[in-house]
Structures are given as C-alpha cells and as structure tokens.
PDB file of N, CA and C in Angstrom:
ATOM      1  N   UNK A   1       0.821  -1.181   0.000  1.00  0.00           N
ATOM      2  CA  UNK A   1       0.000   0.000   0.000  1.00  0.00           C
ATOM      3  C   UNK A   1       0.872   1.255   0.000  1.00  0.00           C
ATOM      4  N   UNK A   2       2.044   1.462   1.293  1.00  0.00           N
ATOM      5  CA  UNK A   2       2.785   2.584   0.747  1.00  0.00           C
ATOM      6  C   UNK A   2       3.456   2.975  -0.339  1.00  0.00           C
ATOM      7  N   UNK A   3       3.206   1.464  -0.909  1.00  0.00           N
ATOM      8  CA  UNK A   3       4.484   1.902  -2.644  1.00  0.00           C
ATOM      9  C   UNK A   3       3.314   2.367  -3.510  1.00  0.00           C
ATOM     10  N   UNK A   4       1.923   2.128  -3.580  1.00  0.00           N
ATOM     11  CA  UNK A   4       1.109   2.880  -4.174  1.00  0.00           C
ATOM     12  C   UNK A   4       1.072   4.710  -4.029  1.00  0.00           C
ATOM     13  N   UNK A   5       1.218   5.063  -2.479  1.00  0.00           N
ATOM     14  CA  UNK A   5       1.290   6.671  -1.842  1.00  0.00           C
ATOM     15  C   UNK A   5       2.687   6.905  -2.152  1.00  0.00           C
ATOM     16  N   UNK A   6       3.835   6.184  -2.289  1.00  0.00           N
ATOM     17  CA  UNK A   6       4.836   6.839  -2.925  1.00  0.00           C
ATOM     18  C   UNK A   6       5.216   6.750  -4.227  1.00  0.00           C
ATOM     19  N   UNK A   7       4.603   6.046  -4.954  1.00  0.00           N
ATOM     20  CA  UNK A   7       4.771   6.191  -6.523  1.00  0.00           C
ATOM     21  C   UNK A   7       3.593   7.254  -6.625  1.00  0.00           C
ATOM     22  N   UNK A   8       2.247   8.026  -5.937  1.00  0.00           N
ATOM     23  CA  UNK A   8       1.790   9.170  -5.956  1.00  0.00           C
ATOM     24  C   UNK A   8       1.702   9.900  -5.135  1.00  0.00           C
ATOM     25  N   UNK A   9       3.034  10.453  -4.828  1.00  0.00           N
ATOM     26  CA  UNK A   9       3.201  11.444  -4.050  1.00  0.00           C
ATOM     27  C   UNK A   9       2.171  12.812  -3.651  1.00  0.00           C
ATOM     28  N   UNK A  10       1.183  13.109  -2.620  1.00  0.00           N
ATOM     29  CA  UNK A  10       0.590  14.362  -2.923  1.00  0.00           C
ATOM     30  C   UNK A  10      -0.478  14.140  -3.955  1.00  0.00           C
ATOM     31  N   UNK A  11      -0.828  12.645  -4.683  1.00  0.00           N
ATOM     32  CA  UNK A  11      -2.033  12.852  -5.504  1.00  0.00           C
ATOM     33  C   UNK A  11      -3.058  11.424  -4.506  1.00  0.00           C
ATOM     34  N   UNK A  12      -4.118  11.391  -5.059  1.00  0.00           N
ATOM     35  CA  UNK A  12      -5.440  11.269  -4.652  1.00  0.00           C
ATOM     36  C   UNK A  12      -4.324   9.353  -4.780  1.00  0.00           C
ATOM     37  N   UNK A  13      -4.972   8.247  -4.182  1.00  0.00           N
ATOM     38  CA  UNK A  13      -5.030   6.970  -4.272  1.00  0.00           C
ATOM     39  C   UNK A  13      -5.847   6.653  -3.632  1.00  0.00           C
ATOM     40  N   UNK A  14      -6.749   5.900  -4.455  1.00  0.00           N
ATOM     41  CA  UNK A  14      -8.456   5.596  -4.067  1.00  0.00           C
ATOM     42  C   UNK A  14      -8.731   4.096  -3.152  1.00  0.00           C
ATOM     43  N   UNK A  15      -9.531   4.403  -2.683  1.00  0.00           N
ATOM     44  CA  UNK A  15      -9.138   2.876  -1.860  1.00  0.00           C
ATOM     45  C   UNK A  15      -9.354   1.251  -2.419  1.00  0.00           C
ATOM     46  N   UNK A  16      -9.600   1.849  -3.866  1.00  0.00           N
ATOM     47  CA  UNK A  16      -9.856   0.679  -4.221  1.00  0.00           C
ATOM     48  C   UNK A  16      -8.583   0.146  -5.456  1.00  0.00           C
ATOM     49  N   UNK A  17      -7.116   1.138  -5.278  1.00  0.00           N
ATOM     50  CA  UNK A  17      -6.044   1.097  -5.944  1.00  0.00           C
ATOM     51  C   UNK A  17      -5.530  -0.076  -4.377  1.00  0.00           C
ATOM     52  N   UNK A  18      -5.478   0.493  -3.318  1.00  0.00           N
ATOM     53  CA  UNK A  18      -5.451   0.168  -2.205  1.00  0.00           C
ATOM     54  C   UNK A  18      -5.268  -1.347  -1.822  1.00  0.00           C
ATOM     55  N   UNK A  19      -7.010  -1.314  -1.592  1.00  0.00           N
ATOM     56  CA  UNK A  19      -7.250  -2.416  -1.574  1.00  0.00           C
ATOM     57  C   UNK A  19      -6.815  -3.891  -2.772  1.00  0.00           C
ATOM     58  N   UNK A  20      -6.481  -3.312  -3.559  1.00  0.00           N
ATOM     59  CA  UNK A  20      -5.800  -4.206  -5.000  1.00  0.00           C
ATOM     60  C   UNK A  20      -4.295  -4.535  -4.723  1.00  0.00           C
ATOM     61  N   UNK A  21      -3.729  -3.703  -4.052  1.00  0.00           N
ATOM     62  CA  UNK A  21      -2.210  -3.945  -3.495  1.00  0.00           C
ATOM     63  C   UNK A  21      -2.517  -4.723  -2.493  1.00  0.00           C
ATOM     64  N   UNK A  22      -3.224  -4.190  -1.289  1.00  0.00           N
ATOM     65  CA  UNK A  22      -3.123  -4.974  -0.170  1.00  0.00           C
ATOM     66  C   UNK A  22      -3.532  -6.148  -0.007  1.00  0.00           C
ATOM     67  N   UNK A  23      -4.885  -6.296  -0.535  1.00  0.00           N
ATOM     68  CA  UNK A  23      -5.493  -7.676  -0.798  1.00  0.00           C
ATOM     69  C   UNK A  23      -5.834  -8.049  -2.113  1.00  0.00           C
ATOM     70  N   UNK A  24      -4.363  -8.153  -2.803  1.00  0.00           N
ATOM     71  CA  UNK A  24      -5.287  -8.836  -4.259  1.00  0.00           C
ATOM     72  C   UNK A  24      -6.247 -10.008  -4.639  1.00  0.00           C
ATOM     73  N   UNK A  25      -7.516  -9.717  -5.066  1.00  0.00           N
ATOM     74  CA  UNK A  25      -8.470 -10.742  -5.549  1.00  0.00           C
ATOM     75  C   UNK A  25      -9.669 -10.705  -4.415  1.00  0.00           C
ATOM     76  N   UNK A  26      -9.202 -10.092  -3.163  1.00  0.00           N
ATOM     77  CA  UNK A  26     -10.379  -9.873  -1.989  1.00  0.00           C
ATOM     78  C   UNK A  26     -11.085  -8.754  -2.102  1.00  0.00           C
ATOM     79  N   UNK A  27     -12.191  -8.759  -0.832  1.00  0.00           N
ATOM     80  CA  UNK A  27     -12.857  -7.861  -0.701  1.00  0.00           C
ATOM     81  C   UNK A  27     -12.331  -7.638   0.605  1.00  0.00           C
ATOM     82  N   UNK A  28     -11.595  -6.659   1.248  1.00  0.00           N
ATOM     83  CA  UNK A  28     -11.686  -6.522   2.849  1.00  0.00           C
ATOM     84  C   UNK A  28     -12.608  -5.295   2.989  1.00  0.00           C
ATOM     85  N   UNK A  29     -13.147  -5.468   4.511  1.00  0.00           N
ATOM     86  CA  UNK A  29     -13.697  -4.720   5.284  1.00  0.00           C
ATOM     87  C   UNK A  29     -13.232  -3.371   5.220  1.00  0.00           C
ATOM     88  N   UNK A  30     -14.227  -2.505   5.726  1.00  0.00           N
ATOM     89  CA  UNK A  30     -13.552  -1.133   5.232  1.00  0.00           C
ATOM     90  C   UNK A  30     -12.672  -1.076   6.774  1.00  0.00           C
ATOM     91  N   UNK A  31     -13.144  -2.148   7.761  1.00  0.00           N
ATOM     92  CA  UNK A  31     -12.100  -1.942   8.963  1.00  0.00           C
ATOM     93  C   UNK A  31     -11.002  -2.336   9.102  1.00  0.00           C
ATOM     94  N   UNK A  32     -10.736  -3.252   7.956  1.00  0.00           N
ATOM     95  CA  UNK A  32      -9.791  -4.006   7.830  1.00  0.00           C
ATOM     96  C   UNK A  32      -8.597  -2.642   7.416  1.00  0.00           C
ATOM     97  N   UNK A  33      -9.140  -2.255   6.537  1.00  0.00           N
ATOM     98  CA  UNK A  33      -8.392  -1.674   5.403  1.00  0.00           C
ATOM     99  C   UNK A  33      -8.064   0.256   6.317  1.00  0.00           C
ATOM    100  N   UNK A  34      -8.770   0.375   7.242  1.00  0.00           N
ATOM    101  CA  UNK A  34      -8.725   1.461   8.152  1.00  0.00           C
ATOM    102  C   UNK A  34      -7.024   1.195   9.077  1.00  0.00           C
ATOM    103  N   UNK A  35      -7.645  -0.532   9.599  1.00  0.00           N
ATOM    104  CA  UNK A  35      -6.704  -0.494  10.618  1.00  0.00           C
ATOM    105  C   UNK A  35      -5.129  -0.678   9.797  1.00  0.00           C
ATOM    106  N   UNK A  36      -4.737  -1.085   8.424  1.00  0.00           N
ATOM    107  CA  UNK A  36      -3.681  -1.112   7.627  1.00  0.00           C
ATOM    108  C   UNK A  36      -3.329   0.360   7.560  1.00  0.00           C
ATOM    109  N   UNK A  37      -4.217   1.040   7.295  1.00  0.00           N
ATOM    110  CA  UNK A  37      -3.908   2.593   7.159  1.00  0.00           C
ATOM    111  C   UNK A  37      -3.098   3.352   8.346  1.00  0.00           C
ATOM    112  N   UNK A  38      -3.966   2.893   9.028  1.00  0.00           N
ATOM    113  CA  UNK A  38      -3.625   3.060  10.810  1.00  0.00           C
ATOM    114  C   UNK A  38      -2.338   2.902  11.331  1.00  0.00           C
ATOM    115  N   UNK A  39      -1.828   1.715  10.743  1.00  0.00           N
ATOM    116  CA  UNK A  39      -0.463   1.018  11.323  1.00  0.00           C
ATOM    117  C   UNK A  39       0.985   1.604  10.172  1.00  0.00           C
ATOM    118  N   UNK A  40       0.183   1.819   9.255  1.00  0.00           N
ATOM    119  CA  UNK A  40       1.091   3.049   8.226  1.00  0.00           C
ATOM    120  C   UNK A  40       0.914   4.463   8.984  1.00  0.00           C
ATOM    121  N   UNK A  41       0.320   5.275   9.565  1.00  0.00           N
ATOM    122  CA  UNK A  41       0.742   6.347   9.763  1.00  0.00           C
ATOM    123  C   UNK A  41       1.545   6.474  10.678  1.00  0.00           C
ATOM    124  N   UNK A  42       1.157   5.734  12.024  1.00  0.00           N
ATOM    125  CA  UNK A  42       2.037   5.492  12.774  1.00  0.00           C
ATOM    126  C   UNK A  42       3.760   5.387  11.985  1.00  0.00           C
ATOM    127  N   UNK A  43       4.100   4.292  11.186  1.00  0.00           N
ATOM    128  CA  UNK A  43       5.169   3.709  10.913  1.00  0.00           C
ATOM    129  C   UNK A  43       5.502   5.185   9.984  1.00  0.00           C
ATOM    130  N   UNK A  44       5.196   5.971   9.289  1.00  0.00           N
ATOM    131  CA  UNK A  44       5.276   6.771   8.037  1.00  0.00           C
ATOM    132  C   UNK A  44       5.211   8.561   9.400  1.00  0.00           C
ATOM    133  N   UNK A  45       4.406   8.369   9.618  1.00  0.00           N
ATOM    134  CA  UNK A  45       5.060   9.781  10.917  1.00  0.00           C
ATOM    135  C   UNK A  45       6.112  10.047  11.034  1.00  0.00           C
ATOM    136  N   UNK A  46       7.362   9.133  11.869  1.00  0.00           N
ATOM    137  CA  UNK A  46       8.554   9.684  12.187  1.00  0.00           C
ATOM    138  C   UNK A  46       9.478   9.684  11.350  1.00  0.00           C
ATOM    139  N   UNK A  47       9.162   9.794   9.648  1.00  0.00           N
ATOM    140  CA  UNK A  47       9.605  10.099   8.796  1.00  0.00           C
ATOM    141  C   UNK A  47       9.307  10.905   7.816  1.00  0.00           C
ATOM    142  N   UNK A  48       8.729  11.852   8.473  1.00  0.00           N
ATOM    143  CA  UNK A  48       8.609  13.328   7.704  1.00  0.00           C
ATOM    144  C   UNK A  48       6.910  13.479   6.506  1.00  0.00           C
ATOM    145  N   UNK A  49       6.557  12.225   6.895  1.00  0.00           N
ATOM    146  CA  UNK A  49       5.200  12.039   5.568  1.00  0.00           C
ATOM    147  C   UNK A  49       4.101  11.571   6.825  1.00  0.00           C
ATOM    148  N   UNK A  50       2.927  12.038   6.206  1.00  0.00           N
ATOM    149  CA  UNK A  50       1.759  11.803   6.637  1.00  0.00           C
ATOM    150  C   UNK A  50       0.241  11.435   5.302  1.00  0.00           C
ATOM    151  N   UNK A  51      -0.524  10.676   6.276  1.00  0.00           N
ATOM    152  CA  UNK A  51      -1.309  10.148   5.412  1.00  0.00           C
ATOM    153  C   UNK A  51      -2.788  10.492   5.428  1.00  0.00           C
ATOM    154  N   UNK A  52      -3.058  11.458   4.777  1.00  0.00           N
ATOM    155  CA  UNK A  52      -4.770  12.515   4.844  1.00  0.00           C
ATOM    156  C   UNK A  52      -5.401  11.110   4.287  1.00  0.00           C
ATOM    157  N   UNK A  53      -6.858  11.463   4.892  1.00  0.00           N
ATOM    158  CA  UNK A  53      -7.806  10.562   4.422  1.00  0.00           C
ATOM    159  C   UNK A  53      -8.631  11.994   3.605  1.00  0.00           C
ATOM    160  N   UNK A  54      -9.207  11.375   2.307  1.00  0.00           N
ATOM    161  CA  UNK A  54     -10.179  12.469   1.398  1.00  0.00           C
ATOM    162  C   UNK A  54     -11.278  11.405   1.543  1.00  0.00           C
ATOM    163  N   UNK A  55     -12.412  11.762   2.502  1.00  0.00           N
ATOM    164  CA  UNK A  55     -13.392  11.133   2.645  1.00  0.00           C
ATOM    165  C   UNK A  55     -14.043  10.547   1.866  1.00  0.00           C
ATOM    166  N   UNK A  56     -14.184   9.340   1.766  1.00  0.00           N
ATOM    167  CA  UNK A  56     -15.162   8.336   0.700  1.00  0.00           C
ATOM    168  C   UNK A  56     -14.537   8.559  -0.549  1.00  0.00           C
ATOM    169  N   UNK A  57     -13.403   8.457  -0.776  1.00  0.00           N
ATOM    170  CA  UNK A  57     -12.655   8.212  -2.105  1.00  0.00           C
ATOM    171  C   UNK A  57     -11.127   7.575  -1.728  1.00  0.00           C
ATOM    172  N   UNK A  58     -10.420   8.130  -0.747  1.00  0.00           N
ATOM    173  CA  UNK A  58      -9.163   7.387  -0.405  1.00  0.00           C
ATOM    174  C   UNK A  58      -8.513   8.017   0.460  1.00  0.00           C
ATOM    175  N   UNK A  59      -6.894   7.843  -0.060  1.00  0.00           N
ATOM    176  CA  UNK A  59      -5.476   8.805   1.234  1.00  0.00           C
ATOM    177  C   UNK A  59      -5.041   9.520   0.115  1.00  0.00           C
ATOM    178  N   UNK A  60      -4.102  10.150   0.454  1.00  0.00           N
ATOM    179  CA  UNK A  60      -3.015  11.314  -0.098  1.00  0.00           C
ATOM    180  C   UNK A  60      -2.149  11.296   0.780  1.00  0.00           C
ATOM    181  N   UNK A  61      -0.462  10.461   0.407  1.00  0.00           N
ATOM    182  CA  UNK A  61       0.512  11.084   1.089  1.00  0.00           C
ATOM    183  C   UNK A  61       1.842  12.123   1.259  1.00  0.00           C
ATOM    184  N   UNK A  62       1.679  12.618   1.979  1.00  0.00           N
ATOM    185  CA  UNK A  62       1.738  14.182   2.180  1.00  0.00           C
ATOM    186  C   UNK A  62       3.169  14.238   2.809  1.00  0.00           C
ATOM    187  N   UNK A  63       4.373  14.615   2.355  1.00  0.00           N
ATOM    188  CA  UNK A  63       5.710  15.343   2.620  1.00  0.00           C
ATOM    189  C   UNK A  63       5.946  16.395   3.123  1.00  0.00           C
ATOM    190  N   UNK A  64       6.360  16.481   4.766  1.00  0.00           N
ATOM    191  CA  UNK A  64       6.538  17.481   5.220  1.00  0.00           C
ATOM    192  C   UNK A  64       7.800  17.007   6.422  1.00  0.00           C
ATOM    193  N   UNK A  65       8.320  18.663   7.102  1.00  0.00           N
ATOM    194  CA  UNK A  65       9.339  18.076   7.888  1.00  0.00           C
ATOM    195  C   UNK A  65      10.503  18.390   7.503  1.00  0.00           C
ATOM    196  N   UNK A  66      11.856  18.570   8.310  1.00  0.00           N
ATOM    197  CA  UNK A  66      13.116  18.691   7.698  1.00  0.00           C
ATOM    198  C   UNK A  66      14.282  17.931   6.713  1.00  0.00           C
ATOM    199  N   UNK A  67      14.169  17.491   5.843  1.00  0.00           N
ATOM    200  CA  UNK A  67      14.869  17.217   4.945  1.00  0.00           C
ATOM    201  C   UNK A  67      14.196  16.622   3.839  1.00  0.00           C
ATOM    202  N   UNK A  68      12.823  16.702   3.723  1.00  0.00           N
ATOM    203  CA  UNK A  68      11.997  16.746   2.429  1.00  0.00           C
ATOM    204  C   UNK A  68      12.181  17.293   1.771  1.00  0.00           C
ATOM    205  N   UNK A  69      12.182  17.241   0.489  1.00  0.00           N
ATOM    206  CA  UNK A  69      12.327  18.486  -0.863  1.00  0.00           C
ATOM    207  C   UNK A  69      10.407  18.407  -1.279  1.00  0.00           C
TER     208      UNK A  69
END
C-alpha cells in the first residue's frame, strides 16, 4: 500500500487502488483496510510524511518536515 502513496506522491489513491495492493483478488472490510492505514501512519510519521484521508474516495501522502524536498 505505501508503494502505491509513494509512486503518488501528494495525488489522490483511491481505496480501491489500495485495496488491489493490499489484498489482491479480496474484498476486505472497510475496517480491515482502516486499521492497515492506521499502522502506516504510525510507521510513516517519524519520517517526515503523513497520510490525509479524502473522505469516501481514499489517502493522499503528504511530505513534510526537515529534509523533504
């Protein structure tokens, strides 16, 4: 899932690009797929990026912090 938010840096990835990485050929829960998100921001925080949710369409991850360009 993060190599999807970093091959689109700052653009829209829908949750159903998402869900195709994370679970190919399934359907997961939208809780399922919350708590994956969940355990990425945590891990993706203390490295300068963060992960917006755009309600009912997907994430956007977002570069900020000291030594980002």
């Amino acid at each position: 899932m993060l190599g999807s938010m970093l091959a689109n840096v700052g653009a829209l990835v829908t949750y159903e690009d998402l869900t195709d990485v994370g679970w190919p050929g399934l359907w997961p829960t939208s809780g399922a797929v919350e708590a994956a998100l969940g355990r990425l921001r945590r891990r993706v925080s203390g490295l300068g990026m963060s992960i917006r949710t755009v309600r009912c369409r997907g994430v956007v991850l977002v570069l900020s912090g000291p030594g980002v360009a």
